[in-house]
PDB file of N, CA and C in Angstrom:
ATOM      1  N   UNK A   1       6.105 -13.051 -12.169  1.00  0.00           N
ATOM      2  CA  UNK A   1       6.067 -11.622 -12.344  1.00  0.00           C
ATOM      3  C   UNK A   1       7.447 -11.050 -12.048  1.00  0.00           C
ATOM      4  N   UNK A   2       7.796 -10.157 -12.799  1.00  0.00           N
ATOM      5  CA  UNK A   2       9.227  -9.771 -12.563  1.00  0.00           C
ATOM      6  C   UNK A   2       8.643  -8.484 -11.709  1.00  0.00           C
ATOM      7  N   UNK A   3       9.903  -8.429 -11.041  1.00  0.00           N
ATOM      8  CA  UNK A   3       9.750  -6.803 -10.554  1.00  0.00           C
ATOM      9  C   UNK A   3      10.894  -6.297 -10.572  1.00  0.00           C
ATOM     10  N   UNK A   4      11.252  -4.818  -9.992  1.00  0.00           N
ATOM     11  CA  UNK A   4      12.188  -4.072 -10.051  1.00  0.00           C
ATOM     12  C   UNK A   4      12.929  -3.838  -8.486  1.00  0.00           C
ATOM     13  N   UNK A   5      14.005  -3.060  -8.654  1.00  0.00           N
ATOM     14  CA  UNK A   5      14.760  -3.121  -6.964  1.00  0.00           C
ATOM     15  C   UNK A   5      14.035  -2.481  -6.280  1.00  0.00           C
ATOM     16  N   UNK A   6      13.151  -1.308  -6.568  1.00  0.00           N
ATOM     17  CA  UNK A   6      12.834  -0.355  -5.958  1.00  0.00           C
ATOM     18  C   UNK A   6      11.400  -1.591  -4.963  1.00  0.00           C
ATOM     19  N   UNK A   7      10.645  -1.855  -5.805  1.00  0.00           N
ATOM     20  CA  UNK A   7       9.751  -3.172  -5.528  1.00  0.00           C
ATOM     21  C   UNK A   7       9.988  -3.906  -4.100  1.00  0.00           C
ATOM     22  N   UNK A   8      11.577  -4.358  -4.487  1.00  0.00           N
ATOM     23  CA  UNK A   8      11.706  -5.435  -3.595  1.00  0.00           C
ATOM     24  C   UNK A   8      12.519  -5.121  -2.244  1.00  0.00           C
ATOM     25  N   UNK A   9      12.911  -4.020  -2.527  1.00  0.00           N
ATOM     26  CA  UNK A   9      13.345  -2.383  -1.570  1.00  0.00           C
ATOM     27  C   UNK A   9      11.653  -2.151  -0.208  1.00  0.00           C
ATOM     28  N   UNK A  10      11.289  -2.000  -0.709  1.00  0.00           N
ATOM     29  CA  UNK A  10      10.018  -1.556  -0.248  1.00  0.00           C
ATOM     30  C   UNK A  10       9.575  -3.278   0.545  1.00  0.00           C
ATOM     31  N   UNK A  11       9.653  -4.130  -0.345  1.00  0.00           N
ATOM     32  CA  UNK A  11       8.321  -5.190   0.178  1.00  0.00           C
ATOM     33  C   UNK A  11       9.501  -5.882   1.213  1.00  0.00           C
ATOM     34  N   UNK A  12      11.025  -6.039   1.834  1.00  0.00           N
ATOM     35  CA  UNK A  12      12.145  -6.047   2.293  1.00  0.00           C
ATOM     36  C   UNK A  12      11.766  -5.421   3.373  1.00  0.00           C
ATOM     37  N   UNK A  13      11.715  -4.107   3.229  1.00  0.00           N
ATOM     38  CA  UNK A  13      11.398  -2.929   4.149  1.00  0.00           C
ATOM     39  C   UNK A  13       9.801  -3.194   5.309  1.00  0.00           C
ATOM     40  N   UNK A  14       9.193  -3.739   4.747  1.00  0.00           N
ATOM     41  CA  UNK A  14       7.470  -3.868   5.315  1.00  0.00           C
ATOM     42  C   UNK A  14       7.646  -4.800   5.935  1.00  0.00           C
ATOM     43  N   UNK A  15       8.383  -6.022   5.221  1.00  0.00           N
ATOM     44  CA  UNK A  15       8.395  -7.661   5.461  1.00  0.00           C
ATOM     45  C   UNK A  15       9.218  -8.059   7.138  1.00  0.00           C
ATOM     46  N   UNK A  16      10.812  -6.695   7.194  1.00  0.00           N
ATOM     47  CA  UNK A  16      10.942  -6.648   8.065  1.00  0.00           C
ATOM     48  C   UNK A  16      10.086  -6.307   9.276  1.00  0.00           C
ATOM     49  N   UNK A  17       9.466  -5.050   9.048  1.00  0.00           N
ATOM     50  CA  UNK A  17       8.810  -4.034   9.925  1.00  0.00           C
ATOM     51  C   UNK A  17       7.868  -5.345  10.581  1.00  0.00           C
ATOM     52  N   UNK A  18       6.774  -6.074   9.889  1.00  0.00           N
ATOM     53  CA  UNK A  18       6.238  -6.701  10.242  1.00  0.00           C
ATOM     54  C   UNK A  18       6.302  -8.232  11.211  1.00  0.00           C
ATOM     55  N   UNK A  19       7.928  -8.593  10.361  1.00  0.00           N
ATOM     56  CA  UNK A  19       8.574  -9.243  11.567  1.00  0.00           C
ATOM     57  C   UNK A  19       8.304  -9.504  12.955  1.00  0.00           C
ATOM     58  N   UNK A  20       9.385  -7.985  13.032  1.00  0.00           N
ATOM     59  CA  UNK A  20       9.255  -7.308  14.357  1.00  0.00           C
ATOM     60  C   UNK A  20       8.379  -7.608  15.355  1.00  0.00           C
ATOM     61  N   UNK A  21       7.158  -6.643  14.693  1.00  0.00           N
ATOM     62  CA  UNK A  21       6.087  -6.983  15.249  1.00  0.00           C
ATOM     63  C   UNK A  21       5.195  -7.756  15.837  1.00  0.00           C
ATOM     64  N   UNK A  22       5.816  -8.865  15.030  1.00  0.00           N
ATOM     65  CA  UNK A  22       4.360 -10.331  15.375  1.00  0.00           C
ATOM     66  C   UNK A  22       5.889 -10.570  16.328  1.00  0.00           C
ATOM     67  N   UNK A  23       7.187 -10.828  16.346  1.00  0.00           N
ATOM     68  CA  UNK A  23       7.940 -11.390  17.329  1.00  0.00           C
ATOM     69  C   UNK A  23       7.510 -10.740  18.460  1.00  0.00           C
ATOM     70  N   UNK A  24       7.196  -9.364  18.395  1.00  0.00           N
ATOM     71  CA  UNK A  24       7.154  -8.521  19.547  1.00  0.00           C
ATOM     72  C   UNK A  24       6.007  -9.074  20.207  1.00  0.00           C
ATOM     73  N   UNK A  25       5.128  -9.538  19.673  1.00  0.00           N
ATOM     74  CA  UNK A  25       3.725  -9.781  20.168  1.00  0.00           C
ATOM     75  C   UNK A  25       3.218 -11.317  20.238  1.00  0.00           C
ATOM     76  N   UNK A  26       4.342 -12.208  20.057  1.00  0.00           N
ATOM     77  CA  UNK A  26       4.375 -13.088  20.682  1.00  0.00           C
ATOM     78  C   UNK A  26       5.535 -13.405  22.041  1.00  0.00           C
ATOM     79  N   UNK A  27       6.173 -12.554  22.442  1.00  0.00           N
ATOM     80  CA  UNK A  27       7.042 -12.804  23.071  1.00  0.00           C
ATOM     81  C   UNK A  27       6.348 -11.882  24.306  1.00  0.00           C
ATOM     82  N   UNK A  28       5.263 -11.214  24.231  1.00  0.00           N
ATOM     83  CA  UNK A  28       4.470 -10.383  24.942  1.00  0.00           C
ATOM     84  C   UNK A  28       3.499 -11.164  25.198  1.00  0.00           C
ATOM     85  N   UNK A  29       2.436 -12.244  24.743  1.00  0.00           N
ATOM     86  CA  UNK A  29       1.417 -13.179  24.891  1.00  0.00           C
ATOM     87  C   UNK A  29       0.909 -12.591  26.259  1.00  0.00           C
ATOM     88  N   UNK A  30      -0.332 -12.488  25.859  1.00  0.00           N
ATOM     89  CA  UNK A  30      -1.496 -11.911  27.315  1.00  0.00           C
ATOM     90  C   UNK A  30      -1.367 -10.400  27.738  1.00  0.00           C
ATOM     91  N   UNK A  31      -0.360  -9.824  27.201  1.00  0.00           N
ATOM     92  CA  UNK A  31      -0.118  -8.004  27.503  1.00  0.00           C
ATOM     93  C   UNK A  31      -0.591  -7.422  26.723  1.00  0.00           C
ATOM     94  N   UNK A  32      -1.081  -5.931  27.368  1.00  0.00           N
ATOM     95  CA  UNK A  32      -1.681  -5.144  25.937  1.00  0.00           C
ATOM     96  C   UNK A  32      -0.714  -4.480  24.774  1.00  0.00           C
ATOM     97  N   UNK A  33       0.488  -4.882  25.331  1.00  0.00           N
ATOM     98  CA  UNK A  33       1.607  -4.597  24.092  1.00  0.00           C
ATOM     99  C   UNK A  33       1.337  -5.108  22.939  1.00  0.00           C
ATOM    100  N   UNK A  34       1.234  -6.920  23.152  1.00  0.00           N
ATOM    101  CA  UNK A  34       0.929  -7.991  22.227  1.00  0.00           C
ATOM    102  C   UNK A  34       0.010  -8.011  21.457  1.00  0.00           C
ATOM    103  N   UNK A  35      -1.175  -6.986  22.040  1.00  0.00           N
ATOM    104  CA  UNK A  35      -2.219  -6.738  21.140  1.00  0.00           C
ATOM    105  C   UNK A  35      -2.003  -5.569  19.913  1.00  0.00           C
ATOM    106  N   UNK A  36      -1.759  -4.703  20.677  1.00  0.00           N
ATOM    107  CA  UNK A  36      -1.090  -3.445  19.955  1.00  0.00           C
ATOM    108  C   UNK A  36      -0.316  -4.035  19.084  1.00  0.00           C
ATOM    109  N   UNK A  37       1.012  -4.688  18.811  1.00  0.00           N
ATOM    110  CA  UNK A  37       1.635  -5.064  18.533  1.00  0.00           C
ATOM    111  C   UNK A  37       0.994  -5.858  17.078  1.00  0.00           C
ATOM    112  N   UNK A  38      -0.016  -6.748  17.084  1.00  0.00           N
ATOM    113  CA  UNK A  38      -0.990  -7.413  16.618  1.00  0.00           C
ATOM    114  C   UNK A  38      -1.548  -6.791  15.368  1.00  0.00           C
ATOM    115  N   UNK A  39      -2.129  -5.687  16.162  1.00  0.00           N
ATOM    116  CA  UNK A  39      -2.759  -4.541  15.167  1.00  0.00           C
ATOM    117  C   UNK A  39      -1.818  -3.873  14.451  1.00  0.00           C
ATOM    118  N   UNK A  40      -0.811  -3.437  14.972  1.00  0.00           N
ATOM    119  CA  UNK A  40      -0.194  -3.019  13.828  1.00  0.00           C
ATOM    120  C   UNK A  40       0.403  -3.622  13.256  1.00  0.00           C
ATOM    121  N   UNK A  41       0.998  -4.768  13.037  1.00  0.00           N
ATOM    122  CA  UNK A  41       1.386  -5.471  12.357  1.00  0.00           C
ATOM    123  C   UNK A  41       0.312  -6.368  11.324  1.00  0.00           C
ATOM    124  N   UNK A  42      -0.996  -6.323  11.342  1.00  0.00           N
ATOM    125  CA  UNK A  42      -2.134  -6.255  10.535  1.00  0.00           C
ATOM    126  C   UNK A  42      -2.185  -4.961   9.446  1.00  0.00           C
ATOM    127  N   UNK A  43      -2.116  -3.700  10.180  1.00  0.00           N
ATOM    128  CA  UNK A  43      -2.172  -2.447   9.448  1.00  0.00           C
ATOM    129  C   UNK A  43      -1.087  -2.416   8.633  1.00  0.00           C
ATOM    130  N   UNK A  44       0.029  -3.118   9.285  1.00  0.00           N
ATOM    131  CA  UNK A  44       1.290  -2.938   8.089  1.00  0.00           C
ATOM    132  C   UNK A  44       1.333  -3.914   7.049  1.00  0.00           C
ATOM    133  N   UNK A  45       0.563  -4.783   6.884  1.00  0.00           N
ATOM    134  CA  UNK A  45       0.434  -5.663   5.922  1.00  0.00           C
ATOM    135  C   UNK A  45      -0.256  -5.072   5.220  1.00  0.00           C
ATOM    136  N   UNK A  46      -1.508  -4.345   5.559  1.00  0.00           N
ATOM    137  CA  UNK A  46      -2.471  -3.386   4.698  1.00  0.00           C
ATOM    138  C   UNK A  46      -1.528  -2.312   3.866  1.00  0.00           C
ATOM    139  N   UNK A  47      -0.924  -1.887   4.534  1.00  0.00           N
ATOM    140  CA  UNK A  47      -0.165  -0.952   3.840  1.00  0.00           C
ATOM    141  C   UNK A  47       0.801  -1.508   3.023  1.00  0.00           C
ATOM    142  N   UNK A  48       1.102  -2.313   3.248  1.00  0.00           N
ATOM    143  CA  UNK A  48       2.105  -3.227   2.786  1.00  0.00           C
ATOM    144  C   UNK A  48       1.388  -3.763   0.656  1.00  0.00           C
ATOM    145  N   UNK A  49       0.827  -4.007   1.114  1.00  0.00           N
ATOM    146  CA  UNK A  49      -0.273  -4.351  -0.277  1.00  0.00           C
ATOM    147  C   UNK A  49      -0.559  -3.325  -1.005  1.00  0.00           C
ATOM    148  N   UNK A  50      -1.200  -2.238  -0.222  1.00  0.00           N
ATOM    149  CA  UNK A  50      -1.396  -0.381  -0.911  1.00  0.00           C
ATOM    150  C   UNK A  50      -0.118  -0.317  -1.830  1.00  0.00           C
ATOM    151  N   UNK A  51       0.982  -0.145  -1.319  1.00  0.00           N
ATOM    152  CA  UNK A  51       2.063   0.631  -1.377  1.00  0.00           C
ATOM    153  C   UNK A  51       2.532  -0.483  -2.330  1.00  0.00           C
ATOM    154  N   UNK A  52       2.865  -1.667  -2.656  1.00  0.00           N
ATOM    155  CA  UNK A  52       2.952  -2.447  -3.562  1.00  0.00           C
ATOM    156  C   UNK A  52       2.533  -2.049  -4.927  1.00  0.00           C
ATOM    157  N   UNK A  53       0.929  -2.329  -4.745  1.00  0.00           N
ATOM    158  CA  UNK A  53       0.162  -2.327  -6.133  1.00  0.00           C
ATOM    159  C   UNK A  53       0.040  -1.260  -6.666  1.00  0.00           C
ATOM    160  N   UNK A  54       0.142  -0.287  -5.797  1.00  0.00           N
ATOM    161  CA  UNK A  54       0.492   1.419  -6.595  1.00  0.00           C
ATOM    162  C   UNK A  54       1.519   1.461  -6.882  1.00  0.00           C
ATOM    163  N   UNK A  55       2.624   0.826  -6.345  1.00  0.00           N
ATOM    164  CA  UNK A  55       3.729   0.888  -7.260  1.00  0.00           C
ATOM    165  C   UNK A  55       3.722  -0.134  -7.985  1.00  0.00           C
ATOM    166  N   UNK A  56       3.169  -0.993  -8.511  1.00  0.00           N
ATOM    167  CA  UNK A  56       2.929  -1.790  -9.600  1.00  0.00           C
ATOM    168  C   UNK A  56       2.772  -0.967 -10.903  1.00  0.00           C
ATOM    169  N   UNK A  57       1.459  -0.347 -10.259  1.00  0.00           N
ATOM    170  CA  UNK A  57       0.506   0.188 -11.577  1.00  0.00           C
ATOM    171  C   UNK A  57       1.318   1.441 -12.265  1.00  0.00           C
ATOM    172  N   UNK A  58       2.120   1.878 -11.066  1.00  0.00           N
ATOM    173  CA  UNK A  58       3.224   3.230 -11.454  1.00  0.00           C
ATOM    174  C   UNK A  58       4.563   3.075 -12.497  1.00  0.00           C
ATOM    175  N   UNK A  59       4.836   2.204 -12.213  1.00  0.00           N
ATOM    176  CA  UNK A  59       6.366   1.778 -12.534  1.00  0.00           C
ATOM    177  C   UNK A  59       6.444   1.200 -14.083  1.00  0.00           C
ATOM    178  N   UNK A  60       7.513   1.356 -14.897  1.00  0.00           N
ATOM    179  CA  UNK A  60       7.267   0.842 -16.214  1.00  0.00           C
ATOM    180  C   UNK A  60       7.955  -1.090 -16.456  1.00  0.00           C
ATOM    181  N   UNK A  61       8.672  -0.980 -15.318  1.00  0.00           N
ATOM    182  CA  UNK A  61       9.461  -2.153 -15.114  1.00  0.00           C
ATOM    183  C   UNK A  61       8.376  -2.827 -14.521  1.00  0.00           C
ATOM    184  N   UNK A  62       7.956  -2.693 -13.868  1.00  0.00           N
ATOM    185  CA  UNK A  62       6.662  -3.931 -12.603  1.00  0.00           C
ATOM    186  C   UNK A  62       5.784  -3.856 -13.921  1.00  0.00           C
ATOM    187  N   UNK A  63       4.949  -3.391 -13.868  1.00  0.00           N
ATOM    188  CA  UNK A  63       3.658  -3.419 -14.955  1.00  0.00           C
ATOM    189  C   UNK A  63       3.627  -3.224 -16.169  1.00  0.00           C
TER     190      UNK A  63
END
């Protein structure tokens, strides 16, 4: 599937964010940071997928 910059701008952007997160929340192991940490880095994958495929279906270059 080809995509466009804006695409790979965005999934760059999440891919980091989510990083973060799971590092943050393993380097936390047993704290309620790590959990937190956990969850949102779950939610940002969710969003992560949303924000993708709507811009799939949007874009004339992706779809």
């Amino acid at each position: 599937m080809k995509t466009c910059h804006q695409f790979d701008t965005v999934r760059a952007e999440y891919e980091r964010e989510i990083g973060f997160l799971v590092a943050h929340s393993q380097r936390h192991t047993g704290r309620p940071a790590a959990k937190s940490s956990a969850k949102t880095a779950a939610s940002a994958k969710q969003r992560m997928a949303r924000a993708l495929s709507s811009h799939v279906s949007r874009c004339p270059e992706c779809g």
